[in-house]
N, C-alpha and C. Protein backbone atom coordinates (compact mmCIF):
# COMPACT_ATOMS: atom_id res chain seq x y z
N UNK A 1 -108.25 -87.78 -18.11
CA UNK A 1 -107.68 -89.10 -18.20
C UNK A 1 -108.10 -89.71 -19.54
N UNK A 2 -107.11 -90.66 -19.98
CA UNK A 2 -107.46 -91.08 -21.35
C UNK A 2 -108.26 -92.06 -21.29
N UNK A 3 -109.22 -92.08 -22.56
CA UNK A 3 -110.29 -92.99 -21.83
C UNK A 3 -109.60 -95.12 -22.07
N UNK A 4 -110.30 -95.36 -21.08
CA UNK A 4 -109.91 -96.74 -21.01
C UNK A 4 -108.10 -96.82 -19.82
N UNK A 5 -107.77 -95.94 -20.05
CA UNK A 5 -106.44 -95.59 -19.45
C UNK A 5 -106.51 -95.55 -17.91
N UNK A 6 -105.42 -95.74 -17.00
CA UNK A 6 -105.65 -95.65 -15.29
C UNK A 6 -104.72 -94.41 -15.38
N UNK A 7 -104.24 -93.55 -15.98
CA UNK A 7 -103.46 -92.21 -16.12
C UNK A 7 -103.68 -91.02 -16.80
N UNK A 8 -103.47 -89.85 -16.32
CA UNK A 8 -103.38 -88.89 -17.57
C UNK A 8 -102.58 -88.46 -18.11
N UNK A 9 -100.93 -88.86 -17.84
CA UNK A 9 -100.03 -88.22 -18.48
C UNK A 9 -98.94 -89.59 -18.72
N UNK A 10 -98.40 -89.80 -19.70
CA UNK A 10 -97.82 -90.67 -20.00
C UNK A 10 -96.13 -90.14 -20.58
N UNK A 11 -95.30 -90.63 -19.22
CA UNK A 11 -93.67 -90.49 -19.99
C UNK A 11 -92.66 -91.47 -20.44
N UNK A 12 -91.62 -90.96 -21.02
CA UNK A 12 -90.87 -92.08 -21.28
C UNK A 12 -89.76 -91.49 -21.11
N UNK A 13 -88.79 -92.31 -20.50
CA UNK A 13 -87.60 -92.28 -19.84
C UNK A 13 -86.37 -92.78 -20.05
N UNK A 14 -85.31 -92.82 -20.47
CA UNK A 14 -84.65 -93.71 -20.57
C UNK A 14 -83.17 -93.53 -19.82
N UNK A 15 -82.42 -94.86 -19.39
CA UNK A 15 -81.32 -95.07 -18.55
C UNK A 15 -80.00 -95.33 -19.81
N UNK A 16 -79.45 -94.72 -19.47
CA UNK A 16 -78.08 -94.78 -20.55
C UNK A 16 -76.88 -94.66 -19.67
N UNK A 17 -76.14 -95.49 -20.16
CA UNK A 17 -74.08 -95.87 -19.64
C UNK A 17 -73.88 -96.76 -19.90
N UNK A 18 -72.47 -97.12 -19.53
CA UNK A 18 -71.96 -98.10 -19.62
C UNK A 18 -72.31 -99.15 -19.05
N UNK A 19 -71.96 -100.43 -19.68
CA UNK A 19 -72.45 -101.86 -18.66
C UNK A 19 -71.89 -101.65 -17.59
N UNK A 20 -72.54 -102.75 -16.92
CA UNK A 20 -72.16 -102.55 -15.54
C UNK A 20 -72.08 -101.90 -14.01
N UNK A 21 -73.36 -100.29 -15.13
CA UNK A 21 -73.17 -99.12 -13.77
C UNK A 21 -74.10 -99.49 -12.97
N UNK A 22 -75.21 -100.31 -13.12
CA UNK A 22 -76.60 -100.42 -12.71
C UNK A 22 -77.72 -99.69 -13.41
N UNK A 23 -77.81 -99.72 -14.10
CA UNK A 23 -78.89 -99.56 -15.25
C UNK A 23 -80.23 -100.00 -15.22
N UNK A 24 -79.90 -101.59 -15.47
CA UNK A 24 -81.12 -102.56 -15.17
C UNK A 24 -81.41 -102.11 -13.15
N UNK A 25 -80.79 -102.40 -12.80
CA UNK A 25 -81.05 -102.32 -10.69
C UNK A 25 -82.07 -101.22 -10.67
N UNK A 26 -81.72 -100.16 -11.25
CA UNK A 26 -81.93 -98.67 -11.07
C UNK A 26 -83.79 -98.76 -11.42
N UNK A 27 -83.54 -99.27 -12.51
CA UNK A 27 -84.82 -99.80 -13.46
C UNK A 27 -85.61 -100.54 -12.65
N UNK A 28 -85.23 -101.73 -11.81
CA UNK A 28 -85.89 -102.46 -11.15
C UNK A 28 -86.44 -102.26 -9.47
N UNK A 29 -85.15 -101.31 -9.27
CA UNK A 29 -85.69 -100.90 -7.65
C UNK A 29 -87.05 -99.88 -8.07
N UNK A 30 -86.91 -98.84 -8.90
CA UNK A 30 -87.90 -98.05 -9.00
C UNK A 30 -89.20 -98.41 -9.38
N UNK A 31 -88.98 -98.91 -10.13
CA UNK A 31 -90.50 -99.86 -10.52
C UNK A 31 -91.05 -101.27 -9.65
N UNK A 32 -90.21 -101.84 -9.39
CA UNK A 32 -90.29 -102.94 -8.42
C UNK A 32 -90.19 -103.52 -7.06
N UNK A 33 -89.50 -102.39 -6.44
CA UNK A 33 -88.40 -102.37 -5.45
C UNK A 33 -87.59 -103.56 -5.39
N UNK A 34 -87.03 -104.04 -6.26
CA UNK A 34 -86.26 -105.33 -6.22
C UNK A 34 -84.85 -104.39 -6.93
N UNK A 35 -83.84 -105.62 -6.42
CA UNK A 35 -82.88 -105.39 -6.31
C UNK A 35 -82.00 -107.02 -6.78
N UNK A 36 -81.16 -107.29 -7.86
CA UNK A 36 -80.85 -108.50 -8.18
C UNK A 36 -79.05 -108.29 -8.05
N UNK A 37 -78.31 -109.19 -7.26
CA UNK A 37 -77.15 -109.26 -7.23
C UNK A 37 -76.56 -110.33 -8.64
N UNK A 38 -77.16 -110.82 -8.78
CA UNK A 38 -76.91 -111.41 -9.94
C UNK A 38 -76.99 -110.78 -11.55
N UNK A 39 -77.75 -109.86 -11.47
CA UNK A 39 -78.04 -108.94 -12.70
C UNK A 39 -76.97 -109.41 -13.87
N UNK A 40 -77.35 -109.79 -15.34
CA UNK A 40 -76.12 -109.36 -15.87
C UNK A 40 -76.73 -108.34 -17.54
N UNK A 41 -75.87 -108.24 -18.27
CA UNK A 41 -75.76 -107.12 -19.14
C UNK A 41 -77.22 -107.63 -19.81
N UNK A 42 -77.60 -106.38 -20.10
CA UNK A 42 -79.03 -105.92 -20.78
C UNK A 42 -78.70 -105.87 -22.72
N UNK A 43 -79.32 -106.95 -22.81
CA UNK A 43 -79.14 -107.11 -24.00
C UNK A 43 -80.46 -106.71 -24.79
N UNK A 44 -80.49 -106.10 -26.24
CA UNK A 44 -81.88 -105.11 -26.72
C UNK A 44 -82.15 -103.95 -25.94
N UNK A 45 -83.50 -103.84 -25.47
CA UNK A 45 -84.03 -102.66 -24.23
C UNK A 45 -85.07 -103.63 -23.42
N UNK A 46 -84.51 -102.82 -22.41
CA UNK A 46 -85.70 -103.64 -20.87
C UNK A 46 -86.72 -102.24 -20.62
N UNK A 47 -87.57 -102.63 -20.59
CA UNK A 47 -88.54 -101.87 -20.14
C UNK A 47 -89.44 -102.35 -19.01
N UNK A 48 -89.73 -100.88 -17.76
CA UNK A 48 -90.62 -100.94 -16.94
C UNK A 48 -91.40 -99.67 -16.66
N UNK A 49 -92.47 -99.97 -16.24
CA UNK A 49 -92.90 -98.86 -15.47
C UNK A 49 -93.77 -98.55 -14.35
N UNK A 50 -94.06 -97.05 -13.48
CA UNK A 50 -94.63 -97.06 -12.92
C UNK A 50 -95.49 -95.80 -12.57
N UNK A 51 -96.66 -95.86 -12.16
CA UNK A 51 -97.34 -94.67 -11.92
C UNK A 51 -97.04 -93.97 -10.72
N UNK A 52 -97.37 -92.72 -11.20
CA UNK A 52 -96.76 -91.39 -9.89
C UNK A 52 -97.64 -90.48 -10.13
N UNK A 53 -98.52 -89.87 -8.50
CA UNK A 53 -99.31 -89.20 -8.28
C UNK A 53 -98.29 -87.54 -8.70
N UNK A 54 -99.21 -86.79 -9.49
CA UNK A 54 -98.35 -85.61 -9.62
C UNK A 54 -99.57 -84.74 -9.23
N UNK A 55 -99.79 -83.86 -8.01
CA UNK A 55 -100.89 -82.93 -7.39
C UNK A 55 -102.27 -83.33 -8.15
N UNK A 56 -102.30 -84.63 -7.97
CA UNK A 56 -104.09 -85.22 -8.32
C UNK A 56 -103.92 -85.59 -9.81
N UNK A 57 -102.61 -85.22 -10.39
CA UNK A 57 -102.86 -86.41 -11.71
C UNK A 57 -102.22 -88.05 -11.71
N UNK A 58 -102.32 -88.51 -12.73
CA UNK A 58 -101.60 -90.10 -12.16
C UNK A 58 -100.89 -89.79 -13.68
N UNK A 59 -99.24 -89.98 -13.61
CA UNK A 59 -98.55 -90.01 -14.79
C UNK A 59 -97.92 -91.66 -14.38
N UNK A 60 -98.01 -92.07 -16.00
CA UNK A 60 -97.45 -93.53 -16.32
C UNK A 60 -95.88 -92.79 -16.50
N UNK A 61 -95.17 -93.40 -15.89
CA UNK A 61 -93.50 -93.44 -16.37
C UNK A 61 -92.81 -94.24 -17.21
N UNK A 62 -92.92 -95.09 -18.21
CA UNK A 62 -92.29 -95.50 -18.61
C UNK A 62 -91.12 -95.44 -19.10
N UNK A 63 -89.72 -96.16 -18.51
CA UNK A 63 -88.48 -96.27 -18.06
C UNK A 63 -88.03 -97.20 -18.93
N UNK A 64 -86.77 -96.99 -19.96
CA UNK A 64 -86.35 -97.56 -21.02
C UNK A 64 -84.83 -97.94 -20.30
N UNK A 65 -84.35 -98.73 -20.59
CA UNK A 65 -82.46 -99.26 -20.17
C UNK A 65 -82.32 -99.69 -21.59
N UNK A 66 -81.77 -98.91 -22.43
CA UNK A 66 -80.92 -99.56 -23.50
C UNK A 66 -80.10 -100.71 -23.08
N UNK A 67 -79.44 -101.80 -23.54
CA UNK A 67 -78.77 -102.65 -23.40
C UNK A 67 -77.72 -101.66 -24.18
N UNK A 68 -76.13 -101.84 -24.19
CA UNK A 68 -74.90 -101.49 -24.47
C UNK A 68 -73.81 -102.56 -25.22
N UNK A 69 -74.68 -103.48 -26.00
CA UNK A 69 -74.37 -104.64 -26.50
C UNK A 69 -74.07 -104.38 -28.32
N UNK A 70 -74.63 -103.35 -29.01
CA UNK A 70 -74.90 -102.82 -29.89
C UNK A 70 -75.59 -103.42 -30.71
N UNK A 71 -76.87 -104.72 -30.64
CA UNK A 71 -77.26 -104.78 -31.50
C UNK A 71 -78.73 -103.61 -31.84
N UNK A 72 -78.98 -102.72 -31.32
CA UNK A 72 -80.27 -102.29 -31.62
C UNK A 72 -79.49 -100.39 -32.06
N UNK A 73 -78.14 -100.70 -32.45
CA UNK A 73 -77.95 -98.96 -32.67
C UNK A 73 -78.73 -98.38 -33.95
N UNK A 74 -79.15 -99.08 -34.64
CA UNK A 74 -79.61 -98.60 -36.20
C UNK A 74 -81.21 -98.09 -35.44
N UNK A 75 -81.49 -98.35 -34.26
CA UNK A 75 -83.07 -97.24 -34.54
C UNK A 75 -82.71 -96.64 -33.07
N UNK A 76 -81.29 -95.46 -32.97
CA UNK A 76 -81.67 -94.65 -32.09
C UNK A 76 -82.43 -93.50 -32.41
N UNK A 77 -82.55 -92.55 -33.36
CA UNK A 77 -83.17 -91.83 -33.90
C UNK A 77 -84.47 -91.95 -32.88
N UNK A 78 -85.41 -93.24 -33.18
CA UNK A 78 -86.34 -93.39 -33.20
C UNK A 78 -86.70 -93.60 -31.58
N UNK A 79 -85.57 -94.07 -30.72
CA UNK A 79 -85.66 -94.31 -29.40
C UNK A 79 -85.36 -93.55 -28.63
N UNK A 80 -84.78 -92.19 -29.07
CA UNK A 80 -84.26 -91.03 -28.48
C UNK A 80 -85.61 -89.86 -28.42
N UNK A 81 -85.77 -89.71 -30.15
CA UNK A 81 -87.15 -88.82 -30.85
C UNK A 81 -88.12 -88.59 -29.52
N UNK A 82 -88.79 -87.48 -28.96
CA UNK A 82 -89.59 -87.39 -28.10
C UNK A 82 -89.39 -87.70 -26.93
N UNK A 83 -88.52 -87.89 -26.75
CA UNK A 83 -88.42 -88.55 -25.04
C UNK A 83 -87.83 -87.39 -24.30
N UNK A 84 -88.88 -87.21 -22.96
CA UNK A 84 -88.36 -85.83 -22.27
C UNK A 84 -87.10 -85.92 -21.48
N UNK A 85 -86.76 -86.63 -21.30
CA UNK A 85 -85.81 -87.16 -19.59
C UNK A 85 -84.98 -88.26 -19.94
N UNK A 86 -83.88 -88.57 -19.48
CA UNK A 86 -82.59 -89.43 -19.38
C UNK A 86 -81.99 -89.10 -18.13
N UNK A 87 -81.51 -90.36 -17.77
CA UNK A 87 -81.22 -90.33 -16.28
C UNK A 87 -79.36 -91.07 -17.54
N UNK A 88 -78.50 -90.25 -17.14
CA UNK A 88 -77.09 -90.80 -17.50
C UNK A 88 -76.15 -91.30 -16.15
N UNK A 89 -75.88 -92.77 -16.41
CA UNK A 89 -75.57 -93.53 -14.97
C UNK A 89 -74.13 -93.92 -15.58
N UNK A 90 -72.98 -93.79 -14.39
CA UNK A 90 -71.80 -94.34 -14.26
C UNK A 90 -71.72 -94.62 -12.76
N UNK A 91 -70.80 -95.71 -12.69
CA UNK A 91 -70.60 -95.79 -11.51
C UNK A 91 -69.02 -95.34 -10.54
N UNK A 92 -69.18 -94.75 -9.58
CA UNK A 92 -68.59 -94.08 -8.51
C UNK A 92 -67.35 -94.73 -8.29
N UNK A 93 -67.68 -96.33 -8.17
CA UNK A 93 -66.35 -96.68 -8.22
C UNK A 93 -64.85 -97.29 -9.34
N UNK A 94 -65.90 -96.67 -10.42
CA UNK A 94 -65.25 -97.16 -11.68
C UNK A 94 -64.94 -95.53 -12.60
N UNK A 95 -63.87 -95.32 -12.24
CA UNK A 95 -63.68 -94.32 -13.57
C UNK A 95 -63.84 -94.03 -15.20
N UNK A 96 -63.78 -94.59 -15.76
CA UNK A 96 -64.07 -95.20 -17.38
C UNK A 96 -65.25 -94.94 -17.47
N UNK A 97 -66.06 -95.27 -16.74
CA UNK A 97 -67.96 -94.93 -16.92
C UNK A 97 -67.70 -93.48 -16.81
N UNK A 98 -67.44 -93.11 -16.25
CA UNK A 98 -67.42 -91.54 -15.97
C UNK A 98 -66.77 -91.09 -17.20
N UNK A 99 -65.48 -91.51 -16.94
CA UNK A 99 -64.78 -90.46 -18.90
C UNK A 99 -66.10 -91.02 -20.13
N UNK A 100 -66.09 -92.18 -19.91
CA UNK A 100 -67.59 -92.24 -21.21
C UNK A 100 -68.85 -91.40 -21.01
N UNK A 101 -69.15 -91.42 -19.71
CA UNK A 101 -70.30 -90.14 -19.66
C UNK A 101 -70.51 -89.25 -21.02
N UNK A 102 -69.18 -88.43 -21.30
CA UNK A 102 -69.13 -87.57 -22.56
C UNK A 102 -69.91 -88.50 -23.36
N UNK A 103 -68.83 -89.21 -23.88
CA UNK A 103 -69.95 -89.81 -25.08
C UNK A 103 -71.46 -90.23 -25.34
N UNK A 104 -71.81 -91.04 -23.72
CA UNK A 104 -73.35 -91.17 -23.85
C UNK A 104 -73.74 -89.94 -23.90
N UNK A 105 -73.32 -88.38 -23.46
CA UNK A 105 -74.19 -87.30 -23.40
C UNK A 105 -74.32 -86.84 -24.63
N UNK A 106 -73.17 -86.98 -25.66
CA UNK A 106 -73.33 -86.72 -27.26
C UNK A 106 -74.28 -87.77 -27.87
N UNK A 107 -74.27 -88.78 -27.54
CA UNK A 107 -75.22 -90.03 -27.85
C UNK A 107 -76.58 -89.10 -27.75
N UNK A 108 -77.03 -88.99 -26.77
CA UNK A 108 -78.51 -88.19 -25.95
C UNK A 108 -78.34 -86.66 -26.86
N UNK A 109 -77.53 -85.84 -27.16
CA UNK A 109 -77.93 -84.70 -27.83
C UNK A 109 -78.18 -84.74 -29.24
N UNK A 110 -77.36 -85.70 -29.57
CA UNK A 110 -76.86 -85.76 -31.15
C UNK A 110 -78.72 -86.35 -31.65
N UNK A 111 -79.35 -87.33 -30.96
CA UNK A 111 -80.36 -87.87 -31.36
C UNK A 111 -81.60 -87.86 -30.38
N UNK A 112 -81.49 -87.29 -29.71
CA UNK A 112 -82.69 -86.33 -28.77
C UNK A 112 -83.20 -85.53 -29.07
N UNK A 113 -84.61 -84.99 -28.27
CA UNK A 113 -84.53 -83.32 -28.43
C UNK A 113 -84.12 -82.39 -27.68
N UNK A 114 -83.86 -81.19 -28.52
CA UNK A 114 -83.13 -79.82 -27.81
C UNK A 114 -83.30 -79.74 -25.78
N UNK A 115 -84.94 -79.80 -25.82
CA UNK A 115 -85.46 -79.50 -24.64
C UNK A 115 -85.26 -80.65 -23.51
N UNK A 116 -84.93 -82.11 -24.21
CA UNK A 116 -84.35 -83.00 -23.03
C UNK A 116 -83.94 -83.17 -21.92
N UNK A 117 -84.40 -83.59 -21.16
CA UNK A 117 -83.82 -83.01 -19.67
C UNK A 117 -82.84 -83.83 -19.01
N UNK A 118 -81.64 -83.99 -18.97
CA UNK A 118 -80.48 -85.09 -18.69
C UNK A 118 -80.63 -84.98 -17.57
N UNK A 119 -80.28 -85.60 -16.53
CA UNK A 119 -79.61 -85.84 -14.82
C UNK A 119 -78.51 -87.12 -15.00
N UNK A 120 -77.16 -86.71 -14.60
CA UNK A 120 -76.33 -87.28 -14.49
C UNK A 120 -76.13 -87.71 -13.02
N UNK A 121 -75.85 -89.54 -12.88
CA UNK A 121 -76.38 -90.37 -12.05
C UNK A 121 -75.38 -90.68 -11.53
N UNK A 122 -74.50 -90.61 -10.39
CA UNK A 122 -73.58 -91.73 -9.70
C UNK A 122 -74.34 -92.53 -8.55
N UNK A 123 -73.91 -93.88 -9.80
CA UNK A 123 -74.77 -95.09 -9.02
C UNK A 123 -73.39 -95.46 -8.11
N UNK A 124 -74.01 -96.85 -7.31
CA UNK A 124 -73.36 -97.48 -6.02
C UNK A 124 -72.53 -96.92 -5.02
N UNK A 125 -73.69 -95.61 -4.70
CA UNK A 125 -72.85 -94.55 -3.52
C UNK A 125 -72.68 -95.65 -1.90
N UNK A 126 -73.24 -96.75 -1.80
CA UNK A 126 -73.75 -97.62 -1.25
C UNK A 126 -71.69 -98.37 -0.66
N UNK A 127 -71.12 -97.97 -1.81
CA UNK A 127 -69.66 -98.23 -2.20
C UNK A 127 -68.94 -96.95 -1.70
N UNK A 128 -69.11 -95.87 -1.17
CA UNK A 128 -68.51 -95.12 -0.82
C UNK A 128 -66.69 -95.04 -0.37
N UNK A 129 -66.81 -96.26 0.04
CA UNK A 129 -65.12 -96.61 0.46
C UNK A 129 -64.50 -97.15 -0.88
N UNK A 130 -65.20 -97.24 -1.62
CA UNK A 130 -64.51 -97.78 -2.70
C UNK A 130 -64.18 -96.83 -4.21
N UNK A 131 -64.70 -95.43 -3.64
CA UNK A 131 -64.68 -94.31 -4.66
C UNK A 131 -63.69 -93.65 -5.37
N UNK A 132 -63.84 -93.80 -6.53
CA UNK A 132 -62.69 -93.31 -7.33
C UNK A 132 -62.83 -91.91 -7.82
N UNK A 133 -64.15 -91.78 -8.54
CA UNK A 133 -65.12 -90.52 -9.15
C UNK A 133 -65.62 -89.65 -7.49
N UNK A 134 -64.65 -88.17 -7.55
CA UNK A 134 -65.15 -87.59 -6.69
C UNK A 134 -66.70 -86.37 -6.62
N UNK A 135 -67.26 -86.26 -5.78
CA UNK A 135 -68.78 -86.05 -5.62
C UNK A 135 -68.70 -84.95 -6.73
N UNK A 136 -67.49 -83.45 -5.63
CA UNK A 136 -67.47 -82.37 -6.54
C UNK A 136 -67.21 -82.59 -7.71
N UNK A 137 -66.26 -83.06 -8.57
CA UNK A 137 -66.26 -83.45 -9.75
C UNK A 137 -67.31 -83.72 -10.85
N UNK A 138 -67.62 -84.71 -10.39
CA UNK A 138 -69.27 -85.01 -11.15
C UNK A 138 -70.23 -83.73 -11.01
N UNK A 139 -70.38 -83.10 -10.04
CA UNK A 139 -71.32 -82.46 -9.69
C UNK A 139 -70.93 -80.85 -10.53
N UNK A 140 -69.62 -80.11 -10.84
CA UNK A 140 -68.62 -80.01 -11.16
C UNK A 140 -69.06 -79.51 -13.06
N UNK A 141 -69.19 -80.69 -13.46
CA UNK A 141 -68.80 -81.72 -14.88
C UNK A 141 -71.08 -81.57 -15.32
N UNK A 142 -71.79 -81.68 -14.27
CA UNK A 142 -73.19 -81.74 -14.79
C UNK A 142 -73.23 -80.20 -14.82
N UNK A 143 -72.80 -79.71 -13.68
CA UNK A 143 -73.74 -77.94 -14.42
C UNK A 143 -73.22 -76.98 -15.39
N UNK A 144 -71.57 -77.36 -15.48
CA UNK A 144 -71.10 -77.13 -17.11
C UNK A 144 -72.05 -77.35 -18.24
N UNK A 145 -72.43 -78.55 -17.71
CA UNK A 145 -73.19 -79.53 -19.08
C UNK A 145 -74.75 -79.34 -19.08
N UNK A 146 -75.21 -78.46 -18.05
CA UNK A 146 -76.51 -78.07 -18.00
C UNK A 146 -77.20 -79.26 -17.42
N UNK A 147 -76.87 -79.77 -17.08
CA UNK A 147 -77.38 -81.24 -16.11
C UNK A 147 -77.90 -81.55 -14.81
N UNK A 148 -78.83 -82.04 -14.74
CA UNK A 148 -78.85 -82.04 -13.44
C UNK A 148 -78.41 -83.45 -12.53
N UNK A 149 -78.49 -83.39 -11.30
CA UNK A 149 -76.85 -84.22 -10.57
C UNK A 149 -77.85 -84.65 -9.51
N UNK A 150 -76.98 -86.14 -9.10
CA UNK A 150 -77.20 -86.88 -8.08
C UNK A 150 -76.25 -88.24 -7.77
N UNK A 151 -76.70 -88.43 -7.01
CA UNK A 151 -75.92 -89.75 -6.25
C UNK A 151 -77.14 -91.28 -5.85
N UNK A 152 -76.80 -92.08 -6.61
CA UNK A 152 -77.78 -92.79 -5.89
C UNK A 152 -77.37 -94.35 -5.24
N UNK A 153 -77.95 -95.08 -5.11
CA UNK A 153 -77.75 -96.60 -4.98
C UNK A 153 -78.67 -97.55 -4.99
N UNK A 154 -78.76 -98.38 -6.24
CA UNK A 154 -79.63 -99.44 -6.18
C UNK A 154 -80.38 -100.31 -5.25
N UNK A 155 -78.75 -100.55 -4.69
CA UNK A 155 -78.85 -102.07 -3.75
C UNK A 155 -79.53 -101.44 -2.17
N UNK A 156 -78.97 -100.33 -2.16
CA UNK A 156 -80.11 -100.38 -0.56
C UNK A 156 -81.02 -98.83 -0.98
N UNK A 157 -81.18 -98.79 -2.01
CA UNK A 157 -82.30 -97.38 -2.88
C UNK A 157 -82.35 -96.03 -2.24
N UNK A 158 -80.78 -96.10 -1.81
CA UNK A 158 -80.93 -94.29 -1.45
C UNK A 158 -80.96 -93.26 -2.52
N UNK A 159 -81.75 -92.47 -3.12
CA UNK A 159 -81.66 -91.33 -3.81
C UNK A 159 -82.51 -92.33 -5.41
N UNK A 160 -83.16 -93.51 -5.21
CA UNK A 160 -83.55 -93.77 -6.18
C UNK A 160 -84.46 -92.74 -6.78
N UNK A 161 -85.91 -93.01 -5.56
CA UNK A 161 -86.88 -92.38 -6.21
C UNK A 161 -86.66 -91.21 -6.46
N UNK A 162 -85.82 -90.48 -5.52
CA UNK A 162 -85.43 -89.51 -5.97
C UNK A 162 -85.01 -89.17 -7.55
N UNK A 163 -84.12 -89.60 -7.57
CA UNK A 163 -83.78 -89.50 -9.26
C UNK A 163 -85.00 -89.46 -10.12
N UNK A 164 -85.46 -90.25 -10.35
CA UNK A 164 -86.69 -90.57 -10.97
C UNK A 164 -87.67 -89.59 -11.06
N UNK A 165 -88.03 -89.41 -9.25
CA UNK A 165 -89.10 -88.12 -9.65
C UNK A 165 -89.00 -86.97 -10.11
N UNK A 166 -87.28 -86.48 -9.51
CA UNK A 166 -86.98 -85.38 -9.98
C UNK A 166 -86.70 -85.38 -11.92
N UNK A 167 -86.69 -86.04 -12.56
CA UNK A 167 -85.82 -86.36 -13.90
C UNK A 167 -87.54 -85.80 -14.33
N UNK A 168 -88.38 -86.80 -13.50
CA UNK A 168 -89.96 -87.04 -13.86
C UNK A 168 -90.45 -85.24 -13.84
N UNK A 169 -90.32 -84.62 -12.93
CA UNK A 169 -90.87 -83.81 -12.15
C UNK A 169 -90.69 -82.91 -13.33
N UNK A 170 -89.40 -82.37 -13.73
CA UNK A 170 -88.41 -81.84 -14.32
C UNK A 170 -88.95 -81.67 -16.08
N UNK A 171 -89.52 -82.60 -16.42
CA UNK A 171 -90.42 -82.68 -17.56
C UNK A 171 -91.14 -82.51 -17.68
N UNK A 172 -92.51 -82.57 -16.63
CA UNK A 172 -93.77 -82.12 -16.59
C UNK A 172 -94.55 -80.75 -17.12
């Protein structure tokens, strides 16, 4: 453990899509368990985090949400550089997040590293009746892309931690 530190392994994470998929929620159920219906667009980067027992070590997670506003594009280089894991979120009942997927995933290669570990996210499964983006599809579309796949939902946190640990796990 590092000294002065409550951890020994320290990550960083970051949430990328389009506005609107749940980004910030995703960010906040996992670290917080809160959940805001009011949420609105993430402007700069929000940051949280939280510690996770990994077989007797304690890793810090720290969890990045770009905002999608564009004022902070001039230092992705620098916000991409080193970071093991990206969780890429669209939402289920919105198609357009999904065709942009591509682009955030060129976003994440073009200025990442090689070894990065993506998981592509369909948020607000919670919306199921309201689905446009089908499961196979997505699921489909990530292992083409070497990705790894899930389904989650903010608002009542099915498959949160999941995501997380596995994205987490996945880097270690």
């Amino acid at each position: 453990m590092a000294e002065g530190s409550n951890y020994d392994y320290l990550f960083k994470v970051v949430v990328i899509g389009d506005s609107g998929v749940g980004k910030s929620n995703l960010l906040s159920r996992f670290t917080r368990n809160e959940f805001d219906l009011e949420s609105k667009s993430t402007i700069g980067v929000e940051f949280g985090t939280r510690s996770i027992d990994f077989d007797g070590k304690i890793a810090r997670a720290q969890i990045w949400d770009e905002g999608d506003q564009g004022c902070c594009r001039g230092i992705t280089s620098a916000y991409y550089g080193g970071v093991p894991g990206a969780l890429l979120v669209y939402d289920i009942t919105k198609h357009a997040t999904y065709v942009n997927v591509t682009r955030w995933l060129k976003k994440l290669r073009d200025h990442g590293d090689s070894d990065m570990v993506i998981m592509l996210v369909g948020n607000k499964s919670d919306l199921n009746h309201l689905r446009v983006v089908p499961t196979d599809e997505a699921k489909t579309f990530a292992t083409e892309d070497g990705l790894l796949f899930i389904e989650t939902s903010a608002l009542d946190a099915s498959n949160v931690d999941d995501a997380f640990q596995t994205i987490l796990t996945s880097t270690f």
